[in-house]
Protein backbone atom coordinates (compact mmCIF):
# COMPACT_ATOMS: atom_id res chain seq x y z
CA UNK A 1 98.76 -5.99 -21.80
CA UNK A 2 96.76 -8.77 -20.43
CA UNK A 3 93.30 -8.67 -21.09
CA UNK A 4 90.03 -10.74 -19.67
CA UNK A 5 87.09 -9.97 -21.46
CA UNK A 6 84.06 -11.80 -19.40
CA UNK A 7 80.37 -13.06 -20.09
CA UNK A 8 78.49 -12.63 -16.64
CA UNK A 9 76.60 -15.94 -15.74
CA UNK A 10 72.91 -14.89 -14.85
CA UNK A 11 71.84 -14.26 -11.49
CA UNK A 12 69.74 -16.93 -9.78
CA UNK A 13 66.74 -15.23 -9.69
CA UNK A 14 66.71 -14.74 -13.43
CA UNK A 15 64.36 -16.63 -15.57
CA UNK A 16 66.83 -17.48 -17.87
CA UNK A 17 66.74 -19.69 -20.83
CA UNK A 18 70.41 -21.52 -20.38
CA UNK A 19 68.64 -24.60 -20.17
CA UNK A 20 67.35 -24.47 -23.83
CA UNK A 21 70.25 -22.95 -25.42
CA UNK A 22 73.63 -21.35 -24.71
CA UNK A 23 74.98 -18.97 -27.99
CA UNK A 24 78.74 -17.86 -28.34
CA UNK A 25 79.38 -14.42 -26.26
CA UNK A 26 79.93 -12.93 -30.10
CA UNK A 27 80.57 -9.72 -29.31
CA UNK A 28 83.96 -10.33 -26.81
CA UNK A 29 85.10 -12.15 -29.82
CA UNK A 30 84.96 -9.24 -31.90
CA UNK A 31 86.72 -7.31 -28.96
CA UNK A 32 89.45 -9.79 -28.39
CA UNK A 33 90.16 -10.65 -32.04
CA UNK A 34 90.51 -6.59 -32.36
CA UNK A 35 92.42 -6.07 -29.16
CA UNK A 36 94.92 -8.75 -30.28
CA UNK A 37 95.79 -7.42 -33.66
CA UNK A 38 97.45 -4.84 -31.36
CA UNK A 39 99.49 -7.18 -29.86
CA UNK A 40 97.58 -8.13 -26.80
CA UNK A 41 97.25 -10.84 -24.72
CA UNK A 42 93.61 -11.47 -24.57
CA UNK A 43 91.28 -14.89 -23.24
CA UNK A 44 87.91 -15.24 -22.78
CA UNK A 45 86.29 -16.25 -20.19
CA UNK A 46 82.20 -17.48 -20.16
CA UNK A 47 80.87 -17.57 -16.75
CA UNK A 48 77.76 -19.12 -17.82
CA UNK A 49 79.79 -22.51 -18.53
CA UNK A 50 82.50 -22.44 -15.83
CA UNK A 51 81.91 -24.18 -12.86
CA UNK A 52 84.52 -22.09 -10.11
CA UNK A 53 84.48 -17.92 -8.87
CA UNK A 54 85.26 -15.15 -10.36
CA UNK A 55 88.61 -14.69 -7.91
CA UNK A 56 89.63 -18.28 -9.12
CA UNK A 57 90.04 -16.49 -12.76
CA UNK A 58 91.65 -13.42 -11.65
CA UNK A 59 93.99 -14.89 -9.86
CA UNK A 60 94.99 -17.41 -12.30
CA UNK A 61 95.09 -14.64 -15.50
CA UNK A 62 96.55 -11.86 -13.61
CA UNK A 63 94.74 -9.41 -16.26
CA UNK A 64 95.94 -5.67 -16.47
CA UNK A 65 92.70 -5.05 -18.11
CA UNK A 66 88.74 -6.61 -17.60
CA UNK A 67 85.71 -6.38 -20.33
CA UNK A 68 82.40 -7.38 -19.09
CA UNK A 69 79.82 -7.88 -21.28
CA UNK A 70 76.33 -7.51 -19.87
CA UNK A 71 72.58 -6.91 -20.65
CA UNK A 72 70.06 -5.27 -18.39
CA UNK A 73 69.42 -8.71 -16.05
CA UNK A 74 73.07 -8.86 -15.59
CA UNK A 75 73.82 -5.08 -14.05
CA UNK A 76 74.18 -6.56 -10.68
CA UNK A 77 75.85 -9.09 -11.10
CA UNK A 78 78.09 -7.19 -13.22
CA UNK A 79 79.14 -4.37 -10.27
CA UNK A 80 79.19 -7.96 -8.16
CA UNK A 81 82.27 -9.03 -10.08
CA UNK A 82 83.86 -5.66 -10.93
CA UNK A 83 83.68 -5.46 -6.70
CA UNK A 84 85.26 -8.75 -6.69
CA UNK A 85 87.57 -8.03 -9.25
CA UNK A 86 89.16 -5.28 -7.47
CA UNK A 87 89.79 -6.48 -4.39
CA UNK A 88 91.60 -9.16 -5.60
CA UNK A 89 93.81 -7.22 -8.40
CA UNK A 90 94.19 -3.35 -8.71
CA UNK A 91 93.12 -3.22 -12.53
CA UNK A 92 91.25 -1.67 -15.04
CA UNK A 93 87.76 -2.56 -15.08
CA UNK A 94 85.42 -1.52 -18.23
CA UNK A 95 82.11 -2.34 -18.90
CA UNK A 96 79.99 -2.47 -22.12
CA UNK A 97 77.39 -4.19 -24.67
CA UNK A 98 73.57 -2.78 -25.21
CA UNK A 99 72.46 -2.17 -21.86
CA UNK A 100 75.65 0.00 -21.13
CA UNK A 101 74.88 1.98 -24.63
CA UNK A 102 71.55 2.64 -23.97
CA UNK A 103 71.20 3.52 -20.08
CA UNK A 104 75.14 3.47 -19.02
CA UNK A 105 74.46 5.38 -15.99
CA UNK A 106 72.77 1.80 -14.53
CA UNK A 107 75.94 0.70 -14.35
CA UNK A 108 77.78 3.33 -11.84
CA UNK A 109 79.80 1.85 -9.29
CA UNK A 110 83.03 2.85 -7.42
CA UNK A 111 84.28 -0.75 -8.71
CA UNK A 112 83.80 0.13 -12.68
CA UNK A 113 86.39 2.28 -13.95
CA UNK A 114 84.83 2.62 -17.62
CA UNK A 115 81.40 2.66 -18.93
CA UNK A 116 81.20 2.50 -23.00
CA UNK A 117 78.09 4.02 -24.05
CA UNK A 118 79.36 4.03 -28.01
CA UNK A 119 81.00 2.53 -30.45
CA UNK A 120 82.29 -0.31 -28.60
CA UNK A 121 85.12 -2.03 -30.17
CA UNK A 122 86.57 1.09 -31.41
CA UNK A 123 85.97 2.76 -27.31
CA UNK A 124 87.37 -0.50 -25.93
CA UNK A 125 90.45 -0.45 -28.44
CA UNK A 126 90.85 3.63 -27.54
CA UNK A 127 90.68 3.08 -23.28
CA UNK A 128 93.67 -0.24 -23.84
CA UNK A 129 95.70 2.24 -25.97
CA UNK A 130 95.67 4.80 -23.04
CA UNK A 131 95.90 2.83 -20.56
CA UNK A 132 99.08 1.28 -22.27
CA UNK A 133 100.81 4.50 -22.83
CA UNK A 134 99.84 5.97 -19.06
CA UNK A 135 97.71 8.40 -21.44
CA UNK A 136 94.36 10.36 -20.01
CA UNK A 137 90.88 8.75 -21.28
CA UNK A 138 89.25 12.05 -20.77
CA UNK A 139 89.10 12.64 -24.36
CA UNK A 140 87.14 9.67 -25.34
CA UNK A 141 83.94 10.08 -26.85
CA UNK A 142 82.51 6.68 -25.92
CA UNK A 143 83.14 6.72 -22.20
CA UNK A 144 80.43 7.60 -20.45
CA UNK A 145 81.16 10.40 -17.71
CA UNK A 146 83.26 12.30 -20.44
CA UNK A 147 80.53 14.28 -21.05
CA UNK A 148 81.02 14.31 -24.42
CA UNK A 149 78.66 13.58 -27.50
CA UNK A 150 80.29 10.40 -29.79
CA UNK A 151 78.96 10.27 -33.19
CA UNK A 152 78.04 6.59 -33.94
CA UNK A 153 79.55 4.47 -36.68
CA UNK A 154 77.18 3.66 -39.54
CA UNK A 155 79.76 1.19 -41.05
CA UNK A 156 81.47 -1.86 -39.63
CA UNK A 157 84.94 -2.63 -40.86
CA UNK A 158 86.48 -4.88 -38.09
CA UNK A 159 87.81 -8.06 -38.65
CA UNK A 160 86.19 -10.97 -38.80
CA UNK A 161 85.62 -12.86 -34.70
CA UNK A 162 88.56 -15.10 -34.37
CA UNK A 163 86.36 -17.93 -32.95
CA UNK A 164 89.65 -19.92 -31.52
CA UNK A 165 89.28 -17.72 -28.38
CA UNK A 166 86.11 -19.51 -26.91
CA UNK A 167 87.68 -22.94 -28.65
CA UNK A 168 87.36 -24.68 -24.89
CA UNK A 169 83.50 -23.51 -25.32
CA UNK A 170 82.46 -23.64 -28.56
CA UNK A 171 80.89 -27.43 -28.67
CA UNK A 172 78.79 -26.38 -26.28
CA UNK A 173 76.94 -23.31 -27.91
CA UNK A 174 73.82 -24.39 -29.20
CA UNK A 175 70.47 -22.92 -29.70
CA UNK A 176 67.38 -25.87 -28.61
CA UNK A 177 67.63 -27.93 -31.73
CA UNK A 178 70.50 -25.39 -33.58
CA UNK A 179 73.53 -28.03 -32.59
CA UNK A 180 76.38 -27.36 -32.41
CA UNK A 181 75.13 -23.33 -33.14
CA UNK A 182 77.57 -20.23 -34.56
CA UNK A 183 76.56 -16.75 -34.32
CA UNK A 184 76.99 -14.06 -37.17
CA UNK A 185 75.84 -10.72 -36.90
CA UNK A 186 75.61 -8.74 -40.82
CA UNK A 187 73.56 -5.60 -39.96
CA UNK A 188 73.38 -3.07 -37.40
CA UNK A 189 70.49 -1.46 -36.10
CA UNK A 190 66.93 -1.52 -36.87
CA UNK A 191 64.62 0.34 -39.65
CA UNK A 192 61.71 0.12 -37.41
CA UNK A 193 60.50 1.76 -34.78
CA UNK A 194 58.46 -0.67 -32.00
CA UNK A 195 57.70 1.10 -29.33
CA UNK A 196 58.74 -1.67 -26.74
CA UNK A 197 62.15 -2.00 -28.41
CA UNK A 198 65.31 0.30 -27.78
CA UNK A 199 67.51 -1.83 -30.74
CA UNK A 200 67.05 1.67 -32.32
CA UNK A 201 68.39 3.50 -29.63
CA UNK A 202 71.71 1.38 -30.03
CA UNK A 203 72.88 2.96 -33.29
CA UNK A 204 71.15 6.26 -33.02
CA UNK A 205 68.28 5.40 -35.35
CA UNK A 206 70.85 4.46 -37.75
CA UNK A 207 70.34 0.94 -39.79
CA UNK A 208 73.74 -0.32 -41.82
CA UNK A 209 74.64 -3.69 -43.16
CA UNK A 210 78.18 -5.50 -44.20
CA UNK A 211 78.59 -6.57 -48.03
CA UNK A 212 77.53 -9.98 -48.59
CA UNK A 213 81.44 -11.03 -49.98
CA UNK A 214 82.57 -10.11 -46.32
CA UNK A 215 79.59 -12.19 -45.17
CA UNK A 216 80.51 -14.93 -47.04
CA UNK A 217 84.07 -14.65 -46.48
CA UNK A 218 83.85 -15.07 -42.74
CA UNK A 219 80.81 -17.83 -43.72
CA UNK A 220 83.35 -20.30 -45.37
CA UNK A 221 85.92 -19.97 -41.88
CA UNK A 222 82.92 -21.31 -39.53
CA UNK A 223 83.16 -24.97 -38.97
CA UNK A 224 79.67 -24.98 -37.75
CA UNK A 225 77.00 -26.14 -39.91
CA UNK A 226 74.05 -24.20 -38.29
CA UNK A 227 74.62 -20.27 -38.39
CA UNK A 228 72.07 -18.12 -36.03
CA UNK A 229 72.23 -14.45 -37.80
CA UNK A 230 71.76 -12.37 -34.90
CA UNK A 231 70.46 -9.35 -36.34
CA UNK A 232 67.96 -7.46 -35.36
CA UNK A 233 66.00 -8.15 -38.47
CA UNK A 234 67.68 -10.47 -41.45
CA UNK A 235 64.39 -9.79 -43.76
CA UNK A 236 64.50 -5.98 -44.79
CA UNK A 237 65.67 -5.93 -47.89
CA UNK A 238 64.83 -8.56 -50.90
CA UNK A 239 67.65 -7.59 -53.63
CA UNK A 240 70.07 -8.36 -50.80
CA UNK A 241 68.93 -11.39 -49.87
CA UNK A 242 68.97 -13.04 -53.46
CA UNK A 243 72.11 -11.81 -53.67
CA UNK A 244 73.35 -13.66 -50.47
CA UNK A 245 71.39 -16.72 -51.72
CA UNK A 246 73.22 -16.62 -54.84
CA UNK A 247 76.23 -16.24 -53.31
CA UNK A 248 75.37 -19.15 -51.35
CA UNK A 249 74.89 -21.41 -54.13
CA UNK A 250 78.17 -20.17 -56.28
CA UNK A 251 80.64 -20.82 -53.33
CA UNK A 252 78.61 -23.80 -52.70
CA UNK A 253 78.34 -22.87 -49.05
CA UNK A 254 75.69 -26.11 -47.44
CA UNK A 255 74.95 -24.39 -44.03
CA UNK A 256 71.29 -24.01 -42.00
CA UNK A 257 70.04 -20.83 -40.82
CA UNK A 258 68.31 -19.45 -37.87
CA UNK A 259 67.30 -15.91 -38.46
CA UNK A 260 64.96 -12.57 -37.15
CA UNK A 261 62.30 -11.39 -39.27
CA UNK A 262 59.29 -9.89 -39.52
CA UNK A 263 55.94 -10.87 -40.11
CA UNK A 264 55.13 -8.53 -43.20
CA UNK A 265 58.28 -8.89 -45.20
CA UNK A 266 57.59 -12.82 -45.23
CA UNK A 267 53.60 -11.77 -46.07
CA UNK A 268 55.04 -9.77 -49.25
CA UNK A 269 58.18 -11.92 -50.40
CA UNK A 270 57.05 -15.25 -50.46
CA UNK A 271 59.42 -16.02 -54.06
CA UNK A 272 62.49 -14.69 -51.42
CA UNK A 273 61.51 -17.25 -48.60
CA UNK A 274 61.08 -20.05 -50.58
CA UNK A 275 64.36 -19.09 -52.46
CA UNK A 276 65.90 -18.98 -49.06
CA UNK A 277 64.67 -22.49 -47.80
CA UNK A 278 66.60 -23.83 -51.20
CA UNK A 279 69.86 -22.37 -49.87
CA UNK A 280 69.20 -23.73 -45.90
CA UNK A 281 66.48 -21.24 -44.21
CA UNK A 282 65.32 -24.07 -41.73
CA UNK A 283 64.10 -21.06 -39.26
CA UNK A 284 62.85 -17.65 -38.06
CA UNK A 285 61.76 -15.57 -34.80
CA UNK A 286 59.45 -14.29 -35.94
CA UNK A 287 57.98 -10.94 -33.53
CA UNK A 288 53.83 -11.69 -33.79
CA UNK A 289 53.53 -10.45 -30.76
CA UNK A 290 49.71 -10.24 -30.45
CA UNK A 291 46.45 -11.66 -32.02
CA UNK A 292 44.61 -8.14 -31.35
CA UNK A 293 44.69 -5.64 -33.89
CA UNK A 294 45.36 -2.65 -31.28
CA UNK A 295 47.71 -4.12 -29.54
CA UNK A 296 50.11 -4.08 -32.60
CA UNK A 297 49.11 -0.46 -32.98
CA UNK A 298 50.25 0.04 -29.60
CA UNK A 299 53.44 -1.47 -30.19
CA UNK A 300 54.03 0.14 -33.68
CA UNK A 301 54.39 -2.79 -35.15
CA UNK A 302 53.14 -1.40 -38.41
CA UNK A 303 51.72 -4.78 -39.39
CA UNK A 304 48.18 -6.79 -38.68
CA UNK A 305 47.00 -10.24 -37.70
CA UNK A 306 45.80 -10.67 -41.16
CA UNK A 307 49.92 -10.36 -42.15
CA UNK A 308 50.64 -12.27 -39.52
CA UNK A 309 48.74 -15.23 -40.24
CA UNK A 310 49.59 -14.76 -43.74
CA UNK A 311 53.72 -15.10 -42.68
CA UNK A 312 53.36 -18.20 -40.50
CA UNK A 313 51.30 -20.22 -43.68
CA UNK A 314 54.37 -19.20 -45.79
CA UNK A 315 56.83 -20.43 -43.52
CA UNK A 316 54.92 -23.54 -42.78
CA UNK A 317 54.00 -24.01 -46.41
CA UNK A 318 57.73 -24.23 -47.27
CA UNK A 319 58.60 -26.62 -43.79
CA UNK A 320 60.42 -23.95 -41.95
CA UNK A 321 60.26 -23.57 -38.19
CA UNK A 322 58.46 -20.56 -36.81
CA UNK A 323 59.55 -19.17 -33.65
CA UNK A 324 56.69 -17.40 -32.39
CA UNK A 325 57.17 -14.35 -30.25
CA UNK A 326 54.26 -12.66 -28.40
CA UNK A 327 54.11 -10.19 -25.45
CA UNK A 328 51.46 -10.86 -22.93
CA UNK A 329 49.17 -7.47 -22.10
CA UNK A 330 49.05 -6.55 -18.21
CA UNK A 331 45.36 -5.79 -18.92
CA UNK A 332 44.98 -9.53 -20.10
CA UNK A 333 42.27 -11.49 -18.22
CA UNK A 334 41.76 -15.24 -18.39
CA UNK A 335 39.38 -15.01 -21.64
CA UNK A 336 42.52 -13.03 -23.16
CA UNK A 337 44.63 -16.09 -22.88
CA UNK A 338 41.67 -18.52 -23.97
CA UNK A 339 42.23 -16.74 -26.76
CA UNK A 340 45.90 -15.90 -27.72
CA UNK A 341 46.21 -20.16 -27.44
CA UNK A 342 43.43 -20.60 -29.74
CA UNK A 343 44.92 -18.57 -32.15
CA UNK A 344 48.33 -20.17 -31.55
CA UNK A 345 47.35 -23.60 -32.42
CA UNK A 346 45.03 -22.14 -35.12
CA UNK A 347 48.65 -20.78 -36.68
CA UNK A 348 50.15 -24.25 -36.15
CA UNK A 349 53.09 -22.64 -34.25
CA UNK A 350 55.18 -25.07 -32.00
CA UNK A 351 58.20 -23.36 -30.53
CA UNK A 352 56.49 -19.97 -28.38
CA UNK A 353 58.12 -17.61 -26.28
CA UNK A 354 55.09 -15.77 -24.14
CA UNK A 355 57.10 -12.29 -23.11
CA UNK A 356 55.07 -10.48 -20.07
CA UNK A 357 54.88 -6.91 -21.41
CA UNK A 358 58.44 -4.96 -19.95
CA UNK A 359 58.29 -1.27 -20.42
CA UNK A 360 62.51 -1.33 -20.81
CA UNK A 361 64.32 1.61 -19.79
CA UNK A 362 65.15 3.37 -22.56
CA UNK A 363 62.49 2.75 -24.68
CA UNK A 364 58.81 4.79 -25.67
CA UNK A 365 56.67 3.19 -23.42
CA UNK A 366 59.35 3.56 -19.84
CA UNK A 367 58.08 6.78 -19.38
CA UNK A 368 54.48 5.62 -19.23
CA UNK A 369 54.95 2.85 -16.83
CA UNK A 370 57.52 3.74 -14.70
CA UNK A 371 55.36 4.83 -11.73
CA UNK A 372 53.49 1.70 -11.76
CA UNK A 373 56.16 -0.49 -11.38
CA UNK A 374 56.36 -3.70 -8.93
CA UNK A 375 59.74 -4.82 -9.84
CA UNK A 376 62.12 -1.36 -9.07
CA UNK A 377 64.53 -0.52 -11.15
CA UNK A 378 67.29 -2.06 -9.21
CA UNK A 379 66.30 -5.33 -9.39
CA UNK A 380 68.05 -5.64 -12.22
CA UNK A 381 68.12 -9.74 -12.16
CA UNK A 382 64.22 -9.53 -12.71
CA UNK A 383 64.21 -7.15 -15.99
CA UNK A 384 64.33 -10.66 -17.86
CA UNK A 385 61.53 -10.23 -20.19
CA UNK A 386 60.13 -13.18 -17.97
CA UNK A 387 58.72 -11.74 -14.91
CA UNK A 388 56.16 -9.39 -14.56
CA UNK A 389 57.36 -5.66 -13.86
CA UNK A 390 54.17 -4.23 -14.20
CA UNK A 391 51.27 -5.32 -11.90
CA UNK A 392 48.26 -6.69 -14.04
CA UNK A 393 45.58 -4.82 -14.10
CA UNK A 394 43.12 -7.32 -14.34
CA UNK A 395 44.37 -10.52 -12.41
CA UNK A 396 46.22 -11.13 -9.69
CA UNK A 397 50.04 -12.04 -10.33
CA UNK A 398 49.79 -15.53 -9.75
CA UNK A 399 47.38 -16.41 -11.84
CA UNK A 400 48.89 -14.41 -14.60
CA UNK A 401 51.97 -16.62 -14.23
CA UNK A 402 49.70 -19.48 -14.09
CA UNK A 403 47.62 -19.02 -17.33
CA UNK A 404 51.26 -18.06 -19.43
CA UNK A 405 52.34 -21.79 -17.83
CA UNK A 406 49.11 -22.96 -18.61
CA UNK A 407 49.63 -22.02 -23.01
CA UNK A 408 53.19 -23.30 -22.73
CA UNK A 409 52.13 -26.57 -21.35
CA UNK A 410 49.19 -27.17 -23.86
CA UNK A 411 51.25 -25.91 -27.10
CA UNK A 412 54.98 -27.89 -26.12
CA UNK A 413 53.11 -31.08 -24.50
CA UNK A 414 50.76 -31.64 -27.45
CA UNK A 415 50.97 -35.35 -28.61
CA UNK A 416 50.63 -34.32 -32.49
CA UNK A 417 53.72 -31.73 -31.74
CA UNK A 418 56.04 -33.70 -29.43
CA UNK A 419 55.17 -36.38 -32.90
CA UNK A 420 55.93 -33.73 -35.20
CA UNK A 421 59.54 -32.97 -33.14
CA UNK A 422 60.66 -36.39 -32.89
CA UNK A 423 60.17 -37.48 -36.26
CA UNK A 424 62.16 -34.13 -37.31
CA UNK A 425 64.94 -33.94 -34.84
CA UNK A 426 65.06 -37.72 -33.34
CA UNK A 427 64.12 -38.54 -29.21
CA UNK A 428 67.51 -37.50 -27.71
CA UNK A 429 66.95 -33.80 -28.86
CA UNK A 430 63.20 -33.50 -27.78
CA UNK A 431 64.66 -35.36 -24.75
CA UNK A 432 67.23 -32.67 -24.11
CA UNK A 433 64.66 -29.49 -24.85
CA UNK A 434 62.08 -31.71 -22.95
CA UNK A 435 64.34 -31.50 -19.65
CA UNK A 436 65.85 -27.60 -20.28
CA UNK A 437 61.75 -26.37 -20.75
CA UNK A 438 60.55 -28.04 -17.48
CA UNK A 439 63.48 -26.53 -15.49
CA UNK A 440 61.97 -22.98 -17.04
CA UNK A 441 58.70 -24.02 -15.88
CA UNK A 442 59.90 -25.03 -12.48
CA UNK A 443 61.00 -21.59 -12.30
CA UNK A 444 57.67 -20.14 -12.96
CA UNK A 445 56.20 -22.31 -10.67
CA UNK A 446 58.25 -21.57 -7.96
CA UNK A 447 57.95 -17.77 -8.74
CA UNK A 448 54.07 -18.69 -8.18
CA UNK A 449 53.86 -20.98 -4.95
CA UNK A 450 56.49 -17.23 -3.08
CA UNK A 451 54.48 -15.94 -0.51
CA UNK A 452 55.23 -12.78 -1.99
CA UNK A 453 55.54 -12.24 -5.58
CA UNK A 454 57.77 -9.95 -7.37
């Protein structure tokens, strides 16, 4: 069979952060790499680098079978193309990834003809088989509508992403100063519990990890030199971390990483960080999320400011970048965000990414907002952890927008960082991010000068 697996380009009302970096749509490699060990004709196809329609692509693959790929801003978009799709070519259409898993009835439409709500390769791989052999799905536990109850996997044993499939993209994947950028992925699921977060709800509270030989394995077949690990946290466990440093050094593996982790394992394993930076840690995201003590209580963050200071002097103590996270409260007023940017520059973070609080569907704290929302649910496009979906409570919404400008501006244009940058990564590179972060801020701004916001 012929199959197009697709990454949806954003809607143009997203706030979207193409401009700053662009990471390989991992998880159709996955798919296609499994889908063509059973013979399958598969391509991929990244909407958010190809310049012509949807139809255009149809028409030219002639697929039997489409995969869309799609998180919560996408869901429109998403039933856009599968609407498309159809009336172009009378095939399947199936839809996944974590959205789809966590709230697949978002993504009901008379144009999708599968929803996966678990296990995704493994669904995807069980609807082609049917389909192939004019067999019913109805017996599938991962499509949604089935009505039945799929146990999720707690182990992943699929091969490794045959990266040849987005070959036509791949020098153009990057993350802002992560150039040319891979993605890995080595765990699944999350041991925490943060109440804004629904990672959890992916794997059914279920946290799993591949063996670090596999890891390394499919380490020594990426040509890239810097590898973003796209788990949801890297940092949870110390013994296996020296061991993937070690294994690092034997095979003599000379690659950078970008990674998630948390504030409090980097507080309490300072020996494992610095061990880290010896075998190419050069950054972390790291989720502070808040200078306020109950604010992290709120979120569940388990952790304080104290730890939180504690984790950015380690990582800036051993020269490795700190990619602040940090939600902004909707009862925030302007003294709030005098505030949060004193502490930021008291931290000596450069890189920021100022989140308005988004009570996602599916998570804890849905249920407690959901009446008081001024983005509805079915502006999906919105739901971009960018605009505001709950009203402030005690500004208006412009000037919210204005004073989460205002910190980016003061932290990103600050002479001693913009130094700091060039002398690290050279003028073309601060150049480049220097361009993609004003075309985010023209966004904001032009979110703030609408008669109407929303």
């Amino acid at each position: 069979m012929k199959i197009l697996l697709i990454r949806p380009k954003p809607h143009k009302e997203t706030i979207g952060l193409q401009k700053v970096m662009i990471c390989e749509p991992l998880e159709l490699e996955y798919l296609g790499t499994y889908i063509k060990s059973y013979g399958h004709e598969v391509e991929i196809l990244d909407m958010i680098l190809e310049k012509k329609p949807i139809s255009f692509y149809i028409e030219k693959f002639n697929p039997d079978v489409v995969g869309l790929t799609a998180y919560i801003a996408h869901v429109n978009i998403v039933k856009e193309y599968a609407r498309e799709i159809k009336q172009i070519k009378n095939c399947s259409v199936v839809v996944g990834g974590v959205h789809a898993e966590v709230v697949p009835e978002d993504f009901d439409s008379p144009f999708i003809d599968y929803i996966i709500k678990a296990n995704g390769i493994k669904t995807f791989g069980q609807i082609i088989s049917a389909l192939q052999n004019n067999l019913s799905t109805e017996n599938i536990e991962g499509i949604w509508g089935n009505n039945l109850s799929p146990i999720k996997e707690t182990t992943f044993a699929y091969p490794h992403p045959d990266r040849s499939l987005v070959k036509k993209y791949r020098d153009k994947y990057y993350y802002m100063f992560h150039n040319p950028c891979a993605l890995m992925k080595t765990s699944f699921g999350c041991p925490y519990n943060c109440s804004f977060c629904f990672c959890r709800k992916i794997t059914d509270g279920k946290y799993f990890f591949r063996n670090i030989k596999d890891i390394i394995d499919e380490l020594k077949n990426i040509p890239e030199d810097e590898i973003y690990i796209v788990d949801d946290d890297f940092l949870v466990d110390r013994d296996r971390l020296l061991e993937f440093c070690n294994a690092l050094d034997e095979q003599n593996i000379k690659k950078k990483y970008l990674i998630y982790g948390r504030a409090d394992f980097i507080a309490k394993n300072e020996d494992v960080i610095k061990r880290f930076q010896a075998s190419g840690l050069r950054a972390v995201i790291v989720g502070l999320e808040s200078g306020r003590e109950e604010e992290l209580l709120k979120y569940n963050k388990k952790s304080s400011v104290e730890i939180n200071e504690t984790a950015v002097s380690i990582l800036n103590k051993y020269n490795i970048e700190c990619y602040g996270t940090f939600i902004i409260g909707i009862d925030y007023e302007k003294k709030d965000f005098s505030n949060l940017y004193i502490w930021i520059k008291k931290l000596n973070i450069k890189f920021i990414n100022l989140q308005p609080f988004t009570p996602l569907p599916g998570t804890e704290l849905y249920d407690d907002y959901k009446d008081t929302l001024i983005i509805s649910r079915d502006q999906f496009e919105k739901w971009d952890l960018a605009h505001t979906v709950v009203k402030p409570v005690k500004m208006d919404i412009r000037s919210y927008y204005f004073n989460i400008l205002k910190i980016y501006y003061k932290i990103t244009m600050n002479p001693v960082n913009i130094l700091k940058m060039i002398k690290k990564y050279g003028i073309k590179e601060c150049f480049k991010l220097s361009l993609g972060t004003s075309s985010i801020t023209m966004q904001y701004i032009k979110k703030s000068l609408q008669k109407e916001i929303r």
